[in-house]
N, C-alpha and C. Protein backbone atom coordinates (compact mmCIF):
# COMPACT_ATOMS: atom_id res chain seq x y z
N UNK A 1 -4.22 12.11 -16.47
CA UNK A 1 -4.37 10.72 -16.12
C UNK A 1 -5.64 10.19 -16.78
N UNK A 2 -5.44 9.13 -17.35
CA UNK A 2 -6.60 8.30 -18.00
C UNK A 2 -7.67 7.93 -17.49
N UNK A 3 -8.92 7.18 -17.53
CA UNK A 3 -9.58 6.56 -16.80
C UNK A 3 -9.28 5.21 -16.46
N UNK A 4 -8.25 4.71 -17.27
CA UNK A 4 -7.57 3.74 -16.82
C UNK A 4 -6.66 3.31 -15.89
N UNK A 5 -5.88 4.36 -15.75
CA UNK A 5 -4.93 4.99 -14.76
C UNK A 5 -5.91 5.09 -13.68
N UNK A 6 -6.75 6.20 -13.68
CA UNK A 6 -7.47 5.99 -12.31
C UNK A 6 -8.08 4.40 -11.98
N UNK A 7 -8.66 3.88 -12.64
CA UNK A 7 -8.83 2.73 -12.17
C UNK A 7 -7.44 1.30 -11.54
N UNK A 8 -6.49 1.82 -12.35
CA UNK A 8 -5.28 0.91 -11.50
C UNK A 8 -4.80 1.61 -10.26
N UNK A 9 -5.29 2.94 -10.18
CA UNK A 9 -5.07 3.89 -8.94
C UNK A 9 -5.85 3.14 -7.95
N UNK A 10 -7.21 3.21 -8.61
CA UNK A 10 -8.34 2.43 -7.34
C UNK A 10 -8.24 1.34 -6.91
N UNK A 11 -7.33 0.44 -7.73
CA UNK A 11 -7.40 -1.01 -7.80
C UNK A 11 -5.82 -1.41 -6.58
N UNK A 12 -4.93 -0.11 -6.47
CA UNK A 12 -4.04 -0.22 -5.86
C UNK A 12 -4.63 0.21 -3.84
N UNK A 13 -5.24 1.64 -4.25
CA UNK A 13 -5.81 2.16 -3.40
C UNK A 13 -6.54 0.90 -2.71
N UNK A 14 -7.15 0.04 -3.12
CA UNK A 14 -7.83 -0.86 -2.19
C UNK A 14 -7.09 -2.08 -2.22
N UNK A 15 -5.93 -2.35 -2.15
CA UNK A 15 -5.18 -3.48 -2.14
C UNK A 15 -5.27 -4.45 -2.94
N UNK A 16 -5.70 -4.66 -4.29
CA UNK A 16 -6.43 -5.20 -4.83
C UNK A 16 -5.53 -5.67 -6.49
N UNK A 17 -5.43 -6.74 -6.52
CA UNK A 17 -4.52 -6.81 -7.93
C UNK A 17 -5.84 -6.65 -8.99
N UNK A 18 -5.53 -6.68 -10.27
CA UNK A 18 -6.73 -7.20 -11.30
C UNK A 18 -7.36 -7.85 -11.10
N UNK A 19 -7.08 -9.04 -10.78
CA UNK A 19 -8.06 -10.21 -10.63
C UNK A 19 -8.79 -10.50 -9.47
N UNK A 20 -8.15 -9.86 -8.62
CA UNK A 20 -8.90 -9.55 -7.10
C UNK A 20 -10.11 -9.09 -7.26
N UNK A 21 -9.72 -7.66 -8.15
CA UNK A 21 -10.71 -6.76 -8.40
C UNK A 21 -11.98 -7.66 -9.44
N UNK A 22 -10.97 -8.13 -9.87
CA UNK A 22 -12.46 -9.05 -11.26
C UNK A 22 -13.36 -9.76 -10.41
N UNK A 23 -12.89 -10.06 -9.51
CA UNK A 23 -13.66 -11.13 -8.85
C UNK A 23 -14.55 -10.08 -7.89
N UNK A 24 -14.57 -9.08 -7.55
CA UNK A 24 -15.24 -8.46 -6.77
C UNK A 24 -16.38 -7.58 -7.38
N UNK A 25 -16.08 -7.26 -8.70
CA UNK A 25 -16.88 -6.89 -9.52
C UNK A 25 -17.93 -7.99 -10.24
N UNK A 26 -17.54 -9.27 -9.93
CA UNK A 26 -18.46 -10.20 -10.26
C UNK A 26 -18.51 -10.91 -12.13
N UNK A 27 -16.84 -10.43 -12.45
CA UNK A 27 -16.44 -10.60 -13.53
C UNK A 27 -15.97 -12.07 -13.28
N UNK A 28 -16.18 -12.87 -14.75
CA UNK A 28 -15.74 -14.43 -14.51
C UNK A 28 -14.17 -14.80 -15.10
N UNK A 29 -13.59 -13.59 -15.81
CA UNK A 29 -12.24 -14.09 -15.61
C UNK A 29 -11.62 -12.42 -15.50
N UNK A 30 -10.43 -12.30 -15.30
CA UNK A 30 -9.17 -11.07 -15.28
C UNK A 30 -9.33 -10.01 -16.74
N UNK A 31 -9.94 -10.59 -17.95
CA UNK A 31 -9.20 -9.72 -19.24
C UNK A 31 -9.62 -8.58 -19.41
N UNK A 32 -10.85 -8.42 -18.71
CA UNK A 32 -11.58 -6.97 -18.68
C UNK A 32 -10.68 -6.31 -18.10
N UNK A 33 -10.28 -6.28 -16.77
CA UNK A 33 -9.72 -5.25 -16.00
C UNK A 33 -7.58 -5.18 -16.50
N UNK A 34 -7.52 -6.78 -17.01
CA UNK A 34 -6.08 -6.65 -17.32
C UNK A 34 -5.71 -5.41 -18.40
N UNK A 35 -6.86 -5.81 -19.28
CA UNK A 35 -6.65 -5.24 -20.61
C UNK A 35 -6.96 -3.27 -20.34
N UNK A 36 -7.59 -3.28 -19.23
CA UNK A 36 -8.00 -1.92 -18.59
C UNK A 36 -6.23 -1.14 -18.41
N UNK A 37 -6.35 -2.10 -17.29
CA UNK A 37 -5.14 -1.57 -17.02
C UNK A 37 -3.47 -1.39 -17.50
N UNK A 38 -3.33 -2.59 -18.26
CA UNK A 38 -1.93 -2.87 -19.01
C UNK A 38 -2.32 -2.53 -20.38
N UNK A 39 -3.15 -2.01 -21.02
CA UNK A 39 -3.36 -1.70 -22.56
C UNK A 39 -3.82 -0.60 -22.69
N UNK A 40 -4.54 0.16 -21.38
CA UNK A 40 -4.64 1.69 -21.17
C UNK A 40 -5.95 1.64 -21.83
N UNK A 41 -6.73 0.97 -22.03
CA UNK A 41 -8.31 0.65 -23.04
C UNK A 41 -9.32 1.62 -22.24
N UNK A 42 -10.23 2.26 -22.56
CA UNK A 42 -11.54 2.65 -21.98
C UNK A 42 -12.44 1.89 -21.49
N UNK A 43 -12.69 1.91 -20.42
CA UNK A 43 -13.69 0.86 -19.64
C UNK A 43 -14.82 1.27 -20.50
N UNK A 44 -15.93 0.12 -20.90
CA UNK A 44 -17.16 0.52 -21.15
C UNK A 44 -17.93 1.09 -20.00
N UNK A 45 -19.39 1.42 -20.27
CA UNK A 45 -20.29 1.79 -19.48
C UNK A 45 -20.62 0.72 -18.54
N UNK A 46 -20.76 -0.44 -19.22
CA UNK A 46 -21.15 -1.87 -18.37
C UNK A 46 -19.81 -2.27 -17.13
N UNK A 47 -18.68 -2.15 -17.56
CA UNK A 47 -17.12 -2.16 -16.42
C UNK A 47 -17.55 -0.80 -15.45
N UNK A 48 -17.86 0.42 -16.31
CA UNK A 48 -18.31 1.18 -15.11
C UNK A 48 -19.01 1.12 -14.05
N UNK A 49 -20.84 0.96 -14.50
CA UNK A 49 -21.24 0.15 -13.59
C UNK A 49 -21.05 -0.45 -12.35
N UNK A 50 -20.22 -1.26 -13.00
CA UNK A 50 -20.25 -2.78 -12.07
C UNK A 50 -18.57 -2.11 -11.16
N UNK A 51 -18.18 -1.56 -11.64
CA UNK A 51 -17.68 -0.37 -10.56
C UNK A 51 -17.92 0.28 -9.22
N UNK A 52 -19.11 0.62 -9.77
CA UNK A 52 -19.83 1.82 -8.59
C UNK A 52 -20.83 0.63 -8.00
N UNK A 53 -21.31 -0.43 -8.41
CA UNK A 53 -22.15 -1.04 -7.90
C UNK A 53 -21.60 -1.71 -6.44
N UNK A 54 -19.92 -2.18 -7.12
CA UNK A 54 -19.06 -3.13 -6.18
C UNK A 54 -18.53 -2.18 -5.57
N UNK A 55 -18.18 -1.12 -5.91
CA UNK A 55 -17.03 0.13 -4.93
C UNK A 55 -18.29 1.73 -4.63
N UNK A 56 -18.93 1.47 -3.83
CA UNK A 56 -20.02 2.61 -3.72
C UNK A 56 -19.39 3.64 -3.15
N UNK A 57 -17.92 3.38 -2.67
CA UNK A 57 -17.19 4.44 -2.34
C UNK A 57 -16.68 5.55 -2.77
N UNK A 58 -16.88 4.65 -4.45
CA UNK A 58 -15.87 5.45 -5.13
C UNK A 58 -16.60 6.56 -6.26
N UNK A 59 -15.69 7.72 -6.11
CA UNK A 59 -16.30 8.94 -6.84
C UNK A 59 -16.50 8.54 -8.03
N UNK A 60 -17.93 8.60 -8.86
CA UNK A 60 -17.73 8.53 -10.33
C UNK A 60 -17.18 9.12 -11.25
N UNK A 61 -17.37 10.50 -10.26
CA UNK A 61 -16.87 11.64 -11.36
C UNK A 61 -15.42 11.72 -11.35
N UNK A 62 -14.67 11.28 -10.22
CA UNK A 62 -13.04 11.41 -10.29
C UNK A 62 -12.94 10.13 -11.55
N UNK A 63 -13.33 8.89 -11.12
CA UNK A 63 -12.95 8.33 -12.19
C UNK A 63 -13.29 8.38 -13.75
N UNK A 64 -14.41 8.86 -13.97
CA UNK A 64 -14.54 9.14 -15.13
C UNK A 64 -13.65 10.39 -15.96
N UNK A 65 -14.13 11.45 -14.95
CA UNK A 65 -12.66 13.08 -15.39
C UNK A 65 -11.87 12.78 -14.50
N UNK A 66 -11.53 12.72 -13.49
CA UNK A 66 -10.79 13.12 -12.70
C UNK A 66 -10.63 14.41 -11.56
N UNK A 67 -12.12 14.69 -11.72
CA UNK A 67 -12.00 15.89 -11.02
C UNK A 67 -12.65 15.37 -9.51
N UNK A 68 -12.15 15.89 -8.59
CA UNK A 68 -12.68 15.97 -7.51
C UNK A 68 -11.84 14.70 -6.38
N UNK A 69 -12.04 13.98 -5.48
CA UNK A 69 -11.73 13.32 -4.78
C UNK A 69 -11.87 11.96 -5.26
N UNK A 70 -11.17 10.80 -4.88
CA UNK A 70 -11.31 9.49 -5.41
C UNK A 70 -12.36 9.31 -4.64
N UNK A 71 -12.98 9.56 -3.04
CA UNK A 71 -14.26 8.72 -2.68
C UNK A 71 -14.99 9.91 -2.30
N UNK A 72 -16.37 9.38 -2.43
CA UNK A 72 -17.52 10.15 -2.39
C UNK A 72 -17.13 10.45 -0.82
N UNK A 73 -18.19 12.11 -0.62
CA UNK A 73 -18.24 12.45 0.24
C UNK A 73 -18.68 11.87 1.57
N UNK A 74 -18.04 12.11 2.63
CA UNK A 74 -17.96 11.09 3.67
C UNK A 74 -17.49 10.56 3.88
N UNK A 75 -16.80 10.07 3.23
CA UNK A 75 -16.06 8.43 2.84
C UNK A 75 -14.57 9.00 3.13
N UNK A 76 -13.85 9.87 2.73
CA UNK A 76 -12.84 10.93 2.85
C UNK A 76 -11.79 10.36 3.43
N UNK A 77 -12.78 10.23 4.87
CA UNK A 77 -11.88 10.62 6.14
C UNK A 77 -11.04 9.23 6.27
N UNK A 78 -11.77 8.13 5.44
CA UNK A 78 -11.07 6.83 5.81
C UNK A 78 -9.50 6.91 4.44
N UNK A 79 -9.63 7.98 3.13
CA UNK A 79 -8.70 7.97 2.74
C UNK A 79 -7.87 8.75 3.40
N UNK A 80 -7.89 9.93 3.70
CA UNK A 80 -7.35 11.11 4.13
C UNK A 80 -6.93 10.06 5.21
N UNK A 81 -6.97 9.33 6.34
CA UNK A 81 -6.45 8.08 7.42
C UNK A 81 -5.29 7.24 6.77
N UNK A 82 -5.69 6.80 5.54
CA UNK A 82 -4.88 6.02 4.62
C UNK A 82 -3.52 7.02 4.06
N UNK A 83 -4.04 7.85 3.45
CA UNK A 83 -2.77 8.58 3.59
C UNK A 83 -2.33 9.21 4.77
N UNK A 84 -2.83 9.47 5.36
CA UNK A 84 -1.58 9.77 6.97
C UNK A 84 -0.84 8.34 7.18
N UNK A 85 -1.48 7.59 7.38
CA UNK A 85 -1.04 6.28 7.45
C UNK A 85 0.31 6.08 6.70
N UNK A 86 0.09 5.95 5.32
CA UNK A 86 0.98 5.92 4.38
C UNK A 86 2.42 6.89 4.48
N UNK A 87 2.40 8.22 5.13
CA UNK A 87 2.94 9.35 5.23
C UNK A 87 4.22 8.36 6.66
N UNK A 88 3.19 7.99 7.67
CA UNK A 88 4.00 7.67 8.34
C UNK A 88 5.07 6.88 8.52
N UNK A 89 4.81 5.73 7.17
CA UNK A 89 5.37 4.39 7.03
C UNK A 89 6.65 4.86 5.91
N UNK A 90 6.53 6.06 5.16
CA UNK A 90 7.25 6.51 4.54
C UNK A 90 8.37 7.04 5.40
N UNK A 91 7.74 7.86 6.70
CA UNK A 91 8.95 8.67 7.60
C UNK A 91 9.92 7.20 7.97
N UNK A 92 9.37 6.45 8.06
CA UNK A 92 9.78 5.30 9.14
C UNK A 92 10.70 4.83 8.59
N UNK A 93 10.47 4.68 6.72
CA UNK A 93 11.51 3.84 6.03
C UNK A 93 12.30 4.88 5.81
N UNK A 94 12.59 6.28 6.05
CA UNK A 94 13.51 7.25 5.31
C UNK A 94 14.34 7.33 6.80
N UNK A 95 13.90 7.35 7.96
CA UNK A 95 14.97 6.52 8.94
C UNK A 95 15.60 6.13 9.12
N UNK A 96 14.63 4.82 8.70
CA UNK A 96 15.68 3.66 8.80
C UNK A 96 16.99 3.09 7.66
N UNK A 97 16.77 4.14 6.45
CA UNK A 97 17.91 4.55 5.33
C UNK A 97 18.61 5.04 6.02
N UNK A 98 18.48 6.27 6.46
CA UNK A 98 19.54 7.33 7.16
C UNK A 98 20.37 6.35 8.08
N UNK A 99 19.78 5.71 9.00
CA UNK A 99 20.75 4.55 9.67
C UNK A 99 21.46 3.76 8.72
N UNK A 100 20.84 3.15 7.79
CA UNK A 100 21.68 2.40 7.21
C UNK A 100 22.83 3.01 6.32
N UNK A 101 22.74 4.20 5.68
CA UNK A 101 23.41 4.85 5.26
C UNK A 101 25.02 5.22 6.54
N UNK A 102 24.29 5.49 7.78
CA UNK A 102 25.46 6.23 8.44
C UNK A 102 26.19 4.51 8.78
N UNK A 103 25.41 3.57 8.88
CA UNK A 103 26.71 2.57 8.93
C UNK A 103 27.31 2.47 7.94
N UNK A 104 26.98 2.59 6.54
CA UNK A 104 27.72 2.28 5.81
C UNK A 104 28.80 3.06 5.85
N UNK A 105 28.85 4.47 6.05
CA UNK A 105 30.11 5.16 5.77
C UNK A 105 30.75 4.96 6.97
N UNK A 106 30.48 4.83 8.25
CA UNK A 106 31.28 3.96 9.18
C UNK A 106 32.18 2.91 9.04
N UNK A 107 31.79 1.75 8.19
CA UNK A 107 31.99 0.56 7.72
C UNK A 107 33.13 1.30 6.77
N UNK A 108 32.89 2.10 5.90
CA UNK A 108 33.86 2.64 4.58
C UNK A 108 35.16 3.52 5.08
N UNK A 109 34.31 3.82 6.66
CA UNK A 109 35.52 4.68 7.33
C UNK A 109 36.80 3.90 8.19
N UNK A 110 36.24 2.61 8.19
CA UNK A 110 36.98 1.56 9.07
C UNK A 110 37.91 0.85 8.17
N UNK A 111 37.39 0.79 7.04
CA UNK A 111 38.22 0.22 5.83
C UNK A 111 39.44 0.65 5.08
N UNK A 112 38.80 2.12 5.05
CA UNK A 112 39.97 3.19 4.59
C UNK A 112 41.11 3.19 5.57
């Protein structure tokens, strides 16, 4: 994964479209982070920055290599929350398929 990739990772991870994000980084229009993300470009040092300045959460070193955790230590427990979170909303919708699925073949069984 790129450093670009991680950054549309981060940019998803915090709910955040491009321009959300531009604006939080204190950028005055979208093309920095568009061009980040939809052209796969290398952030400069200065986009980095203003990264870690606006997101102090976030690991430098995951985003730069990729190694290690997306947020600095400590910080963890509120992703590791986010994904349980996420885990659960997944069970919920694979459910509520399975229901919809068994009406359908009900419905297909009534027809036949």
């Amino acid at each position: 994964m790129s450093v670009s990739e991680r950054i549309k990772q981060f940019i998803r991870f915090k709910n955040l479209n491009p321009n959300s994000f531009s604006k939080k980084l204190g950028l005055t229009n979208n093309v920095t982070i568009s061009r980040l993300v939809n052209e796969n470009r290398s952030p400069s040092f200065s986009t980095l920055y203003k990264i870690k300045e606006s997101f102090p959460e976030v690991n430098l070193d995951w985003l730069i290599t990729g190694k290690g955790l997306m947020l600095v230590e400590g910080l963890n427990e509120d992703y590791l929350q986010r994904i349980k979170d996420l885990e659960e909303i997944i069970e919920e919708q694979k459910d509520h398929i399975n229901i919809l699925m068994e009406t359908l073949k009900m419905q297909n069984k009534r027809k036949a």
